[in-house]
N, C-alpha and C. Protein backbone atom coordinates (compact mmCIF):
# COMPACT_ATOMS: atom_id res chain seq x y z
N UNK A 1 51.83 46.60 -96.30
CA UNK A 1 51.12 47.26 -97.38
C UNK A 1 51.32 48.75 -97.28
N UNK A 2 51.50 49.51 -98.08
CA UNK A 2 52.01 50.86 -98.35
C UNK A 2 50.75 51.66 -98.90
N UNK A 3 50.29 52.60 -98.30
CA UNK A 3 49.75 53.66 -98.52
C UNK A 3 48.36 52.71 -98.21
N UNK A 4 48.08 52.04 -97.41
CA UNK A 4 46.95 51.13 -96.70
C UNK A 4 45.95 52.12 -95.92
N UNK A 5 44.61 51.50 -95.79
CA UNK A 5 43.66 52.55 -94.68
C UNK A 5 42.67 51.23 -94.12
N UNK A 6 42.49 51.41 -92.87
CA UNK A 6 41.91 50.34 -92.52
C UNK A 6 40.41 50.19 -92.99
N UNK A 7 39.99 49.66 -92.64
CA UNK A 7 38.30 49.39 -93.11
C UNK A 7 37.67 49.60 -92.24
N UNK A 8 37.80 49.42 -91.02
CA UNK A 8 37.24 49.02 -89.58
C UNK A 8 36.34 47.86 -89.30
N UNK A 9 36.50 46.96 -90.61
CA UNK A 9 35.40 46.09 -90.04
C UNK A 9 35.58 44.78 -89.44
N UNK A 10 36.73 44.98 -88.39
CA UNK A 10 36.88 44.15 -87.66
C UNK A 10 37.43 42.86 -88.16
N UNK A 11 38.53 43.22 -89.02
CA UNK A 11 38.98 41.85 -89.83
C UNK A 11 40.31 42.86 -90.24
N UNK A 12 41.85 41.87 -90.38
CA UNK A 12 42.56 42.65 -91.64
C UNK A 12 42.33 42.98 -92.62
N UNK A 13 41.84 43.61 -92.82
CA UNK A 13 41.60 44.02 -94.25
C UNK A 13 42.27 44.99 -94.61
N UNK A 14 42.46 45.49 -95.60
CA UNK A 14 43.09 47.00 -95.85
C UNK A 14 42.60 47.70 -97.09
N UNK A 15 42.40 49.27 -97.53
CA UNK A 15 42.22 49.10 -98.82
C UNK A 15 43.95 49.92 -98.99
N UNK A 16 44.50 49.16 -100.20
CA UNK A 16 45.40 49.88 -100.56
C UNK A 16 45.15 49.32 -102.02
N UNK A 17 46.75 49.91 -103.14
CA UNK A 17 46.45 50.61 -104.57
C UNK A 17 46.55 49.17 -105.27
N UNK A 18 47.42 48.01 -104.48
CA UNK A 18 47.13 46.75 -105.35
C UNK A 18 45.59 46.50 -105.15
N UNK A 19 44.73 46.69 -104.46
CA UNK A 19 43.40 46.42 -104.45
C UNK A 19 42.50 47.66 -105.28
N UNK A 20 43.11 48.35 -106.31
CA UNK A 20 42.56 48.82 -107.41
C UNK A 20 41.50 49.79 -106.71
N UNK A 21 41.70 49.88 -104.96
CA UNK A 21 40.55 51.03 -104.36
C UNK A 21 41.61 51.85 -103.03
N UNK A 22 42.09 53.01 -103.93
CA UNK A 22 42.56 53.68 -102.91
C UNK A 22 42.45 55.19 -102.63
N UNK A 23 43.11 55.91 -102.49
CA UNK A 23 42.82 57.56 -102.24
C UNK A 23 44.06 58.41 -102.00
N UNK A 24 44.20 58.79 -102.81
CA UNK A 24 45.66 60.17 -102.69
C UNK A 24 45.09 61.41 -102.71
N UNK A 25 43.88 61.88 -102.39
CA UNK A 25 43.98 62.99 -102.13
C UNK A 25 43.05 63.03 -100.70
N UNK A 26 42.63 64.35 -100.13
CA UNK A 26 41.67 64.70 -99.13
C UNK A 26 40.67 63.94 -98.92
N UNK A 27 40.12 63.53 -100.12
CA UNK A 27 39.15 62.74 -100.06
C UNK A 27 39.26 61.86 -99.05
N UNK A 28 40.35 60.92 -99.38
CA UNK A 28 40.82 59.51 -98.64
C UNK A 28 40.22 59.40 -97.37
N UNK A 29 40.29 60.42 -96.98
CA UNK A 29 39.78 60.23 -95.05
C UNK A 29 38.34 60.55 -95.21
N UNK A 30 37.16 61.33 -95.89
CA UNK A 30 36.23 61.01 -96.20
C UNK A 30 35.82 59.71 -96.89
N UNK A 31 36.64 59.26 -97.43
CA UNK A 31 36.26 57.49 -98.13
C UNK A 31 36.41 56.45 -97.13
N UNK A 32 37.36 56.86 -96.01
CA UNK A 32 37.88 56.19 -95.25
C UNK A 32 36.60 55.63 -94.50
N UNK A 33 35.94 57.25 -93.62
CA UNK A 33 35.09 57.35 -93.19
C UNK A 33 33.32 56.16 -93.86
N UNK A 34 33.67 56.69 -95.26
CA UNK A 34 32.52 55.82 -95.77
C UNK A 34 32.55 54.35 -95.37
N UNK A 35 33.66 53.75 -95.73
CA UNK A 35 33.86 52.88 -96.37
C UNK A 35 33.93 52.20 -94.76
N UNK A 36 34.21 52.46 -93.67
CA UNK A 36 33.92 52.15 -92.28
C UNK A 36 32.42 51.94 -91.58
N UNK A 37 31.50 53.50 -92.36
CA UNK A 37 30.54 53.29 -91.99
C UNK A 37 29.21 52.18 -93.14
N UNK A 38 30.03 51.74 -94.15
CA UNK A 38 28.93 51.04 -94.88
C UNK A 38 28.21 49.98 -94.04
N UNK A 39 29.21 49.19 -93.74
CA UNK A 39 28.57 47.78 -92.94
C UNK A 39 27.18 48.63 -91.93
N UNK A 40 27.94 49.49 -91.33
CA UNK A 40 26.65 49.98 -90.18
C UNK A 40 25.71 50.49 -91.22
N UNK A 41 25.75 51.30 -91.79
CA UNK A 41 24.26 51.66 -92.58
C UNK A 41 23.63 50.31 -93.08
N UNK A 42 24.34 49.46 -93.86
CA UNK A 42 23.51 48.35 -94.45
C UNK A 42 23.01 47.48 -93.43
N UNK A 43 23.43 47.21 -92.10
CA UNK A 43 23.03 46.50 -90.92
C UNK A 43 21.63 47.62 -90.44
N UNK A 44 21.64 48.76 -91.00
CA UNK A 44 20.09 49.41 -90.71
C UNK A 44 19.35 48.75 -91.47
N UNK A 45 19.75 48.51 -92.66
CA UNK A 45 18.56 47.87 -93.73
C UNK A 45 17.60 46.52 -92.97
N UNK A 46 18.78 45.68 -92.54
CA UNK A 46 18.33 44.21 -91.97
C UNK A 46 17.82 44.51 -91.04
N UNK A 47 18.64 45.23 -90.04
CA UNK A 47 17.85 44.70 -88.51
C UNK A 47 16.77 45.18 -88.50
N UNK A 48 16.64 46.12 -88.69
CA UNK A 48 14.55 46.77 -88.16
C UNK A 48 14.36 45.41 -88.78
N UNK A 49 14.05 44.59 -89.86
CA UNK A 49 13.27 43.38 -90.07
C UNK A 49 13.23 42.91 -88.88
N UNK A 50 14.24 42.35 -88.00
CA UNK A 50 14.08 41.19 -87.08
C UNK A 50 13.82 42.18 -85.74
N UNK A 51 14.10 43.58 -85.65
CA UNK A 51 13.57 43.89 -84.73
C UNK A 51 11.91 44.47 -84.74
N UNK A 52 11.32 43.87 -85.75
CA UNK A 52 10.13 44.26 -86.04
C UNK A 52 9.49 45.40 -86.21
N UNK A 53 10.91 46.41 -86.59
CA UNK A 53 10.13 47.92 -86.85
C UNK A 53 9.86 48.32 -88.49
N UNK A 54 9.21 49.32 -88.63
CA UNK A 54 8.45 49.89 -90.05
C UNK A 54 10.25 50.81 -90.65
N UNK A 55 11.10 50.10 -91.14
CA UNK A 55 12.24 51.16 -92.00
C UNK A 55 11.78 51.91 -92.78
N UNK A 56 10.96 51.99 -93.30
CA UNK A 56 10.45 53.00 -94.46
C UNK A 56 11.22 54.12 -94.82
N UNK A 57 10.88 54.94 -93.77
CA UNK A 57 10.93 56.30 -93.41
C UNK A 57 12.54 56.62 -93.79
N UNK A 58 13.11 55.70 -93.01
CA UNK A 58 14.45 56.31 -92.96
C UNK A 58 15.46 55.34 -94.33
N UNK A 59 14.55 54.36 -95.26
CA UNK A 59 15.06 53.84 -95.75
C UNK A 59 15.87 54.82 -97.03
N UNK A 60 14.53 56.01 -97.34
CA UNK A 60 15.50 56.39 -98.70
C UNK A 60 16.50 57.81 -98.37
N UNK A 61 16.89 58.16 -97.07
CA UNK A 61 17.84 59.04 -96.39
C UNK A 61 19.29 57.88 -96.24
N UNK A 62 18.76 56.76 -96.03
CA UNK A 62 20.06 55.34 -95.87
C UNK A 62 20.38 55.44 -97.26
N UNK A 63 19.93 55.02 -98.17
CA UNK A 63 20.14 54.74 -99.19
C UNK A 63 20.77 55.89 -100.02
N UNK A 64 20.44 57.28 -99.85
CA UNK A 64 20.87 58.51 -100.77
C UNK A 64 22.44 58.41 -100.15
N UNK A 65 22.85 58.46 -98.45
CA UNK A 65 23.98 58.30 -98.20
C UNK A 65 24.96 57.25 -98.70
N UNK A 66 23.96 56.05 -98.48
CA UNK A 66 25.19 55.18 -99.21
C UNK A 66 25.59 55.10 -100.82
N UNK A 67 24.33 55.40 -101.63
CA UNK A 67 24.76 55.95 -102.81
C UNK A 67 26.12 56.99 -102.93
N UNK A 68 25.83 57.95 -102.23
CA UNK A 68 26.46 59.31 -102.11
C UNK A 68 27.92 58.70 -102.17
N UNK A 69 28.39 57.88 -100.88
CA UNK A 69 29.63 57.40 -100.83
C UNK A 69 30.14 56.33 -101.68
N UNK A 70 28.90 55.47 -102.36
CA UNK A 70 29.84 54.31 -103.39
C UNK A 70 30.06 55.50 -104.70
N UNK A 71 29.17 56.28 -104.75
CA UNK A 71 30.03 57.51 -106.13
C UNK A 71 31.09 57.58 -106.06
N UNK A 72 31.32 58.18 -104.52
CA UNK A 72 32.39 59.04 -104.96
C UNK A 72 33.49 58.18 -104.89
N UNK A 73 33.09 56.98 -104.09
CA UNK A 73 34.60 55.46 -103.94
C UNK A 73 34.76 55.34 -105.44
N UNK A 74 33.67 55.33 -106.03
CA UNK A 74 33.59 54.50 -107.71
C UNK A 74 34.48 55.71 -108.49
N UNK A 75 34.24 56.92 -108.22
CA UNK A 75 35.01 58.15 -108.91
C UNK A 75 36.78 58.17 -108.92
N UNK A 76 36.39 57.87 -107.72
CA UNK A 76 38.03 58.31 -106.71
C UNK A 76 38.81 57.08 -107.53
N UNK A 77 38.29 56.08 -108.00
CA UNK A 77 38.88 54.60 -108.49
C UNK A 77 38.90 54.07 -109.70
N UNK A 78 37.80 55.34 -110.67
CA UNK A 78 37.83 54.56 -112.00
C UNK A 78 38.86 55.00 -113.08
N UNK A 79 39.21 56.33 -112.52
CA UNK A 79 40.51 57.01 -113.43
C UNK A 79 40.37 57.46 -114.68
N UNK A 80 38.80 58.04 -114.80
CA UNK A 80 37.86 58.29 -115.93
C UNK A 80 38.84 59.30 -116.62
N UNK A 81 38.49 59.84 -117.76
CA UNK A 81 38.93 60.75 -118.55
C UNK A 81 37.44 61.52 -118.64
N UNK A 82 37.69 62.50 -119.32
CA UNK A 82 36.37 63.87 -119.46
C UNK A 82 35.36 62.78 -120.39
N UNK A 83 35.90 62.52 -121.54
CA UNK A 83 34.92 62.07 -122.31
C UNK A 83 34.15 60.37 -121.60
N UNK A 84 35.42 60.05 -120.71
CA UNK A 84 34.58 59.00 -120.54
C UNK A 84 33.65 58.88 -119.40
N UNK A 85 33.76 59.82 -118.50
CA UNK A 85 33.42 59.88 -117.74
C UNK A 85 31.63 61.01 -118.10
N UNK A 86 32.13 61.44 -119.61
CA UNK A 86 30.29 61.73 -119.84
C UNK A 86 29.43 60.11 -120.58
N UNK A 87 30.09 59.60 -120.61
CA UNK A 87 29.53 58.03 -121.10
C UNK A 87 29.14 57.05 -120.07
N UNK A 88 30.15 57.74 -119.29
CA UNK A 88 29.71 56.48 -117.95
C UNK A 88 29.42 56.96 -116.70
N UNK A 89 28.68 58.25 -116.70
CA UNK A 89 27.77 58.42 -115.21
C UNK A 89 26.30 58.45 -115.76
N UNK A 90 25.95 58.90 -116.71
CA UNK A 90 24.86 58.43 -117.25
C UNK A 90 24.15 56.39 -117.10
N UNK A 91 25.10 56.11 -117.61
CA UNK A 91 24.98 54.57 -117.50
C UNK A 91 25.06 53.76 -116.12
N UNK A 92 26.09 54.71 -115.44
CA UNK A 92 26.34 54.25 -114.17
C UNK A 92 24.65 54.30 -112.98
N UNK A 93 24.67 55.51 -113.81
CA UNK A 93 22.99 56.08 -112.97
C UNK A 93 22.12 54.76 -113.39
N UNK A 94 21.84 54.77 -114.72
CA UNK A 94 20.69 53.50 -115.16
C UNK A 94 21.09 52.37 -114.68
N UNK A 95 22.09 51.86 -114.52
CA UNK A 95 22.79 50.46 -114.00
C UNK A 95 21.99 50.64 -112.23
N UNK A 96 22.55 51.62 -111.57
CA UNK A 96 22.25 52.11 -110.04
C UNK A 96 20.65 51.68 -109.94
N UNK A 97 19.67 52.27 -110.79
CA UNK A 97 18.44 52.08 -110.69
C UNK A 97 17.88 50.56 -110.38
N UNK A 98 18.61 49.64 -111.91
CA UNK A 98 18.10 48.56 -112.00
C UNK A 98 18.69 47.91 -110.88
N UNK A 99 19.78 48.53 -110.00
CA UNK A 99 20.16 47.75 -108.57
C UNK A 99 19.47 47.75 -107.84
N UNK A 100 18.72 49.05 -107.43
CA UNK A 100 18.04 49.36 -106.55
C UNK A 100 16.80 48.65 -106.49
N UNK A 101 15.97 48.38 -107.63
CA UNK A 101 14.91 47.55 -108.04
C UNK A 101 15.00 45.82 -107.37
N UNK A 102 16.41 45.43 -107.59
CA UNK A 102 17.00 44.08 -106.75
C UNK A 102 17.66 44.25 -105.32
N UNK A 103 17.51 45.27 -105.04
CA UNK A 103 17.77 45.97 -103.56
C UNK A 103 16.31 45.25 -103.22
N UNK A 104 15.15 46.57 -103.68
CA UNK A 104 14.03 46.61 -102.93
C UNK A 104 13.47 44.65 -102.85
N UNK A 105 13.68 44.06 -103.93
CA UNK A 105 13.39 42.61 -103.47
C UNK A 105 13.79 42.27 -102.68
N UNK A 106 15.47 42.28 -102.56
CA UNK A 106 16.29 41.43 -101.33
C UNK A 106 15.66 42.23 -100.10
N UNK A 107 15.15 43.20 -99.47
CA UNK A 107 14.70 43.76 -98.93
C UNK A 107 13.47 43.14 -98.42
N UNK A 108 12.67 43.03 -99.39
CA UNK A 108 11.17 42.02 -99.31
C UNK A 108 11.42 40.94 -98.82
N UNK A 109 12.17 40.14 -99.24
CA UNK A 109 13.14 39.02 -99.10
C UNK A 109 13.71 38.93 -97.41
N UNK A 110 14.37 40.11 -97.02
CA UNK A 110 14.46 39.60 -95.53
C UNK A 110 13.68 40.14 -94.76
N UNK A 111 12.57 41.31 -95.26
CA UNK A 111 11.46 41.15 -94.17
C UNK A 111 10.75 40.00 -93.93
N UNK A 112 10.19 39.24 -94.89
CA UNK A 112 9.31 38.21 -95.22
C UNK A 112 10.24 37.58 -94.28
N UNK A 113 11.14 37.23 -94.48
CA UNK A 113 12.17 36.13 -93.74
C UNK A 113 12.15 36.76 -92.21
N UNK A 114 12.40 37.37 -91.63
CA UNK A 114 12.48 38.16 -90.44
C UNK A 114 10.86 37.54 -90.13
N UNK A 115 10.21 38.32 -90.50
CA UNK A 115 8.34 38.00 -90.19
C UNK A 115 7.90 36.60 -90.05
N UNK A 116 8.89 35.22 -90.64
CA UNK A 116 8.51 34.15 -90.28
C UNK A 116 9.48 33.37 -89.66
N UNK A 117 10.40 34.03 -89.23
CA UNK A 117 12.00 33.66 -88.80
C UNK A 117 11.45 32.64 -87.59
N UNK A 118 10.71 33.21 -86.60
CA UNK A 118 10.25 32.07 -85.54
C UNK A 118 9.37 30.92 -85.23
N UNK A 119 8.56 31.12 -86.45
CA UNK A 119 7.55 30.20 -87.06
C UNK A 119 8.03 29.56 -88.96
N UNK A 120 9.01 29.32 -88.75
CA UNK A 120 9.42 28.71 -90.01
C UNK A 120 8.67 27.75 -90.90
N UNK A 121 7.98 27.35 -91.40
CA UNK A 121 7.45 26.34 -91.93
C UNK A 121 8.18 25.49 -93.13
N UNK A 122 8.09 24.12 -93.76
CA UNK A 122 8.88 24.15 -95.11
C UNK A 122 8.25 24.87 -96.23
N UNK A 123 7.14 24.88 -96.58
CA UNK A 123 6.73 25.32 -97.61
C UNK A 123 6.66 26.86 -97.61
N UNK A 124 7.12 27.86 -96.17
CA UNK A 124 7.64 29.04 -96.24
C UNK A 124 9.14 28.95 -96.97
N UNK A 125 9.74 27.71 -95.80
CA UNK A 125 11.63 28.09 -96.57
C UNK A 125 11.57 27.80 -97.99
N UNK A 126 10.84 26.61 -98.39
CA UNK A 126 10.32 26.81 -100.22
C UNK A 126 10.52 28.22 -100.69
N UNK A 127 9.34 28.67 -100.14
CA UNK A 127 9.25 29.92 -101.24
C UNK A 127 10.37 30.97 -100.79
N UNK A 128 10.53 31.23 -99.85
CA UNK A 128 11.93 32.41 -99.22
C UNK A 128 13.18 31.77 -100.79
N UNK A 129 13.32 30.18 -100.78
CA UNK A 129 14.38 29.77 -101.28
C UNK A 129 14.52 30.14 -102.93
N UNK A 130 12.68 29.78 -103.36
CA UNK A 130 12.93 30.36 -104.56
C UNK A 130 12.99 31.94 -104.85
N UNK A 131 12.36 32.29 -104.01
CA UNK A 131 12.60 34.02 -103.76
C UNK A 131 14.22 34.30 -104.50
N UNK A 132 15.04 33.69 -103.25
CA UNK A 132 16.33 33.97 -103.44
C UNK A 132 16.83 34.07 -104.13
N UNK A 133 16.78 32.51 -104.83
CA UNK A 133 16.91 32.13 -106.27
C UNK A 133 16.54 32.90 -107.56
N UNK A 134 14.97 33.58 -107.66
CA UNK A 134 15.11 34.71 -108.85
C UNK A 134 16.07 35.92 -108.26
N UNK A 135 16.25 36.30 -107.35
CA UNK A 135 16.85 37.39 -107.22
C UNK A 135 18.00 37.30 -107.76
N UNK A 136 18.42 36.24 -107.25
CA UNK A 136 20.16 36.13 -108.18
C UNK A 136 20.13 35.91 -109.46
N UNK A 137 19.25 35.15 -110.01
CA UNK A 137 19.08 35.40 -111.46
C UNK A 137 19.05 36.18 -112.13
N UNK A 138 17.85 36.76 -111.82
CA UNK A 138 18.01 38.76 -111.90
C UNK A 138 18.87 39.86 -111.86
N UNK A 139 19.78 39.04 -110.88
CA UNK A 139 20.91 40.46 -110.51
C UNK A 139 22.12 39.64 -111.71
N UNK A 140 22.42 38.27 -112.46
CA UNK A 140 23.00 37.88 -113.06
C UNK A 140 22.68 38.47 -114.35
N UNK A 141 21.34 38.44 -114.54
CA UNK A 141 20.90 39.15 -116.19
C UNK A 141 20.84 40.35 -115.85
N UNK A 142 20.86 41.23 -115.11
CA UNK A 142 21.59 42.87 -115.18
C UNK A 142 22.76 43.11 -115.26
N UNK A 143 23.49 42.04 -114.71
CA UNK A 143 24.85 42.26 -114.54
C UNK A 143 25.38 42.17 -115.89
N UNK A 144 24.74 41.19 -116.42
CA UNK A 144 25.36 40.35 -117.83
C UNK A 144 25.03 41.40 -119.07
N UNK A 145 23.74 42.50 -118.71
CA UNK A 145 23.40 43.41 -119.74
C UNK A 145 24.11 44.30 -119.51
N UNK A 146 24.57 45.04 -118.50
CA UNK A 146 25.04 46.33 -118.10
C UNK A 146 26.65 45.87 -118.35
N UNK A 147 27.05 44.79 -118.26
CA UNK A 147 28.60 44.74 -118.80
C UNK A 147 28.87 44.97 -120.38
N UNK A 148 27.97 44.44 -121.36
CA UNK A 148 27.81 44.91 -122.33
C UNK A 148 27.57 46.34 -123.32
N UNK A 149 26.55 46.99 -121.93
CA UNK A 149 26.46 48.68 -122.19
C UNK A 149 27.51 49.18 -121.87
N UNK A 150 28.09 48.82 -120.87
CA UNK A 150 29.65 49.81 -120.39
C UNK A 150 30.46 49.01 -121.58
N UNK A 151 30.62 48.05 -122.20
CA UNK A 151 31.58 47.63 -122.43
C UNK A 151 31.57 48.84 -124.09
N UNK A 152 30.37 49.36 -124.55
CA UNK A 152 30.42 49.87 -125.59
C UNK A 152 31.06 51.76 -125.29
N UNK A 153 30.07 51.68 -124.28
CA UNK A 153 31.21 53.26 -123.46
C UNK A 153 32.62 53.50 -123.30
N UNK A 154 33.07 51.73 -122.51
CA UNK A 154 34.18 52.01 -121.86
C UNK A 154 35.48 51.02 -122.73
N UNK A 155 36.46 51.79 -122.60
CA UNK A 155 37.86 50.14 -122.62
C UNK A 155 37.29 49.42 -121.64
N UNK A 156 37.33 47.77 -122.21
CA UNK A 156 37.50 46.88 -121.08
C UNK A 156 38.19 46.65 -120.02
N UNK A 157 38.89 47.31 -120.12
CA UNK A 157 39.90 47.11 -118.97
C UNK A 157 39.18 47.83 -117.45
N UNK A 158 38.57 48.98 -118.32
CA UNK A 158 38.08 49.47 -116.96
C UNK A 158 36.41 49.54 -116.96
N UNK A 159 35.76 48.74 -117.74
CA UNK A 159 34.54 47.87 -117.48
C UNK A 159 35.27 47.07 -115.93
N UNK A 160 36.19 46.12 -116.36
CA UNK A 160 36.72 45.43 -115.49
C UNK A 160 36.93 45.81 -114.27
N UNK A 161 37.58 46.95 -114.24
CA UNK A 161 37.63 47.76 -113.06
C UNK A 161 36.33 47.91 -111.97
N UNK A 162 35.25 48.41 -113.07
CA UNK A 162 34.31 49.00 -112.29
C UNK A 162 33.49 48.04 -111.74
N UNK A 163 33.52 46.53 -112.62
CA UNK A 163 32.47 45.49 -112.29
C UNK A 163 33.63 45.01 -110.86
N UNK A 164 34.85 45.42 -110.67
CA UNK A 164 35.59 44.93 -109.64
C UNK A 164 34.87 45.62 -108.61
N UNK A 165 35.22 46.77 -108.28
CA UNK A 165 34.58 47.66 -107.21
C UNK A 165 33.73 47.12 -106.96
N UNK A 166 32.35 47.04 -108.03
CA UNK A 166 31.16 46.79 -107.49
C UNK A 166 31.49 45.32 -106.95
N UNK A 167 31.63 44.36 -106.90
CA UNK A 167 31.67 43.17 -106.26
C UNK A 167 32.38 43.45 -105.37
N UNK A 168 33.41 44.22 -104.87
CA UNK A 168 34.32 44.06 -103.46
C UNK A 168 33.29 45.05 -102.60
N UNK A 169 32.28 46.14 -102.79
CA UNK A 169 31.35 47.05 -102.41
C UNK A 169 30.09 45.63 -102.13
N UNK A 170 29.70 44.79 -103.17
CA UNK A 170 28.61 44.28 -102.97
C UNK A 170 29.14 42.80 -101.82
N UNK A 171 30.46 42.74 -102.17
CA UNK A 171 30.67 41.33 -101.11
C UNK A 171 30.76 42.22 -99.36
N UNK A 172 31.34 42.93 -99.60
CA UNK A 172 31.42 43.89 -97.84
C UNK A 172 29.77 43.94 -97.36
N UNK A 173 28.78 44.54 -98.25
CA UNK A 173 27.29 44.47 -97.89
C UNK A 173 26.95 42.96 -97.53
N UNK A 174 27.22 41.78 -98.24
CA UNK A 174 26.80 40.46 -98.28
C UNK A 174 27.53 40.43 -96.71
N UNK A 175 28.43 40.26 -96.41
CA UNK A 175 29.28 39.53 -95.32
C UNK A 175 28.58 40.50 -94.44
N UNK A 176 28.45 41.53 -94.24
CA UNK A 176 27.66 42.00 -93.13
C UNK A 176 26.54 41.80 -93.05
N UNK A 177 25.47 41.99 -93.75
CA UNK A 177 24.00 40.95 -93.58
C UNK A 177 24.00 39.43 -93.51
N UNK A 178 25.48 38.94 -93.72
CA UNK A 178 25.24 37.61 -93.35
C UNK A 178 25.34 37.19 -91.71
N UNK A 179 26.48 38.13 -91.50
CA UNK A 179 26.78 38.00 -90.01
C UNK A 179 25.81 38.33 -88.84
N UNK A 180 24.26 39.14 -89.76
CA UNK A 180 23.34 39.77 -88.48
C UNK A 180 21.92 39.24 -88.57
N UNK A 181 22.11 37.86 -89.89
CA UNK A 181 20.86 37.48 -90.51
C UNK A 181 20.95 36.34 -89.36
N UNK A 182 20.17 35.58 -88.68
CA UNK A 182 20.34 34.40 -88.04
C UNK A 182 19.87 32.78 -89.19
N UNK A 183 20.61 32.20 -88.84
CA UNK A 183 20.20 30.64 -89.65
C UNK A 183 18.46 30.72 -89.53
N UNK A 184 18.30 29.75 -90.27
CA UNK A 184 16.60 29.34 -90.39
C UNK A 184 16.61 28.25 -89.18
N UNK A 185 15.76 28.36 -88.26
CA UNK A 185 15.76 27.66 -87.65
C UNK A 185 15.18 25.71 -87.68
């Protein structure tokens, strides 16, 4: 692979330009940097759950950073033009919000889960399960509205684009909270 940067997350992976996320300028080694340290910031989110500490504090300093760096990945990758790029950071912002809103559940979601992780009951994994279950629903009917708002901002093509990023950004977060979440016992 040509003009490749590793990920660091302990797998081949690479990002290069057939994967529609790469970097030709200075930046690159600051994205590099991000894009290495995401898994570790989002593994802050989970573990205090199971290590039974209060994240609060340091949750919205985690969160401004990792914002900070999916911008500028999302910038460095969408290949905006002036005008479109005043159509779609506005939107991008309101889209960000209603994430964050299905953040703070999945969040609820694995404290609750963490807090009964050793005392499991069924009618806890019940409700954890339907928990789960609206959340993805939820994040399906944002997804399904906000493709429609960009789609009136943007060419589709790079709606397409951007709903790409976000899923290769949101599957890297998934695979690392999956790997530090333990089974239900």
């Amino acid at each position: 692979m040509t003009g490749s940067e590793d990920l660091g997350l302990g797998v081949d992976e690479k990002l290069n330009p057939e994967d529609g996320l790469h970097h030709t300028t200075e930046k690159g080694e600051d994205m590099k940097k991000v894009i290495y340290f995401l898994p570790w910031v989002l593994c802050l989110f989970a573990w205090p759950a199971f290590a039974q500490t209060n994240p609060t504090d340091d949750m919205e300093v985690l969160r401004s950073a990792l914002q900070t760096g999916r911008k500028t990945l999302i910038a460095d990758n969408m290949g905006l033009t002036e005008a479109e790029s005043k159509a779609f950071w506005p939107l991008y912002d309101e889209y960000q919000k209603e994430l964050r809103k299905l953040s703070d559940r999945r969040t609820g979601f694995i404290e609750s889960y963490a807090k009964d992780y050793e005392k499991m009951t069924d009618e806890k994994a019940n409700d954890l399960m339907n928990e789960w279950l609206d959340i993805q629903k939820d994040a399906l009917k944002v997804k399904s509205s906000y493709v429609s708002k960009f789609r009136r901002a943007l060419p589709m093509s790079k709606v397409a684009r951007y709903f790409q990023i976000e899923n290769k950004l949101e599957a890297v977060m998934d695979y690392e909270l999956a790997k530090r979440i333990p089974l239900v016992k």
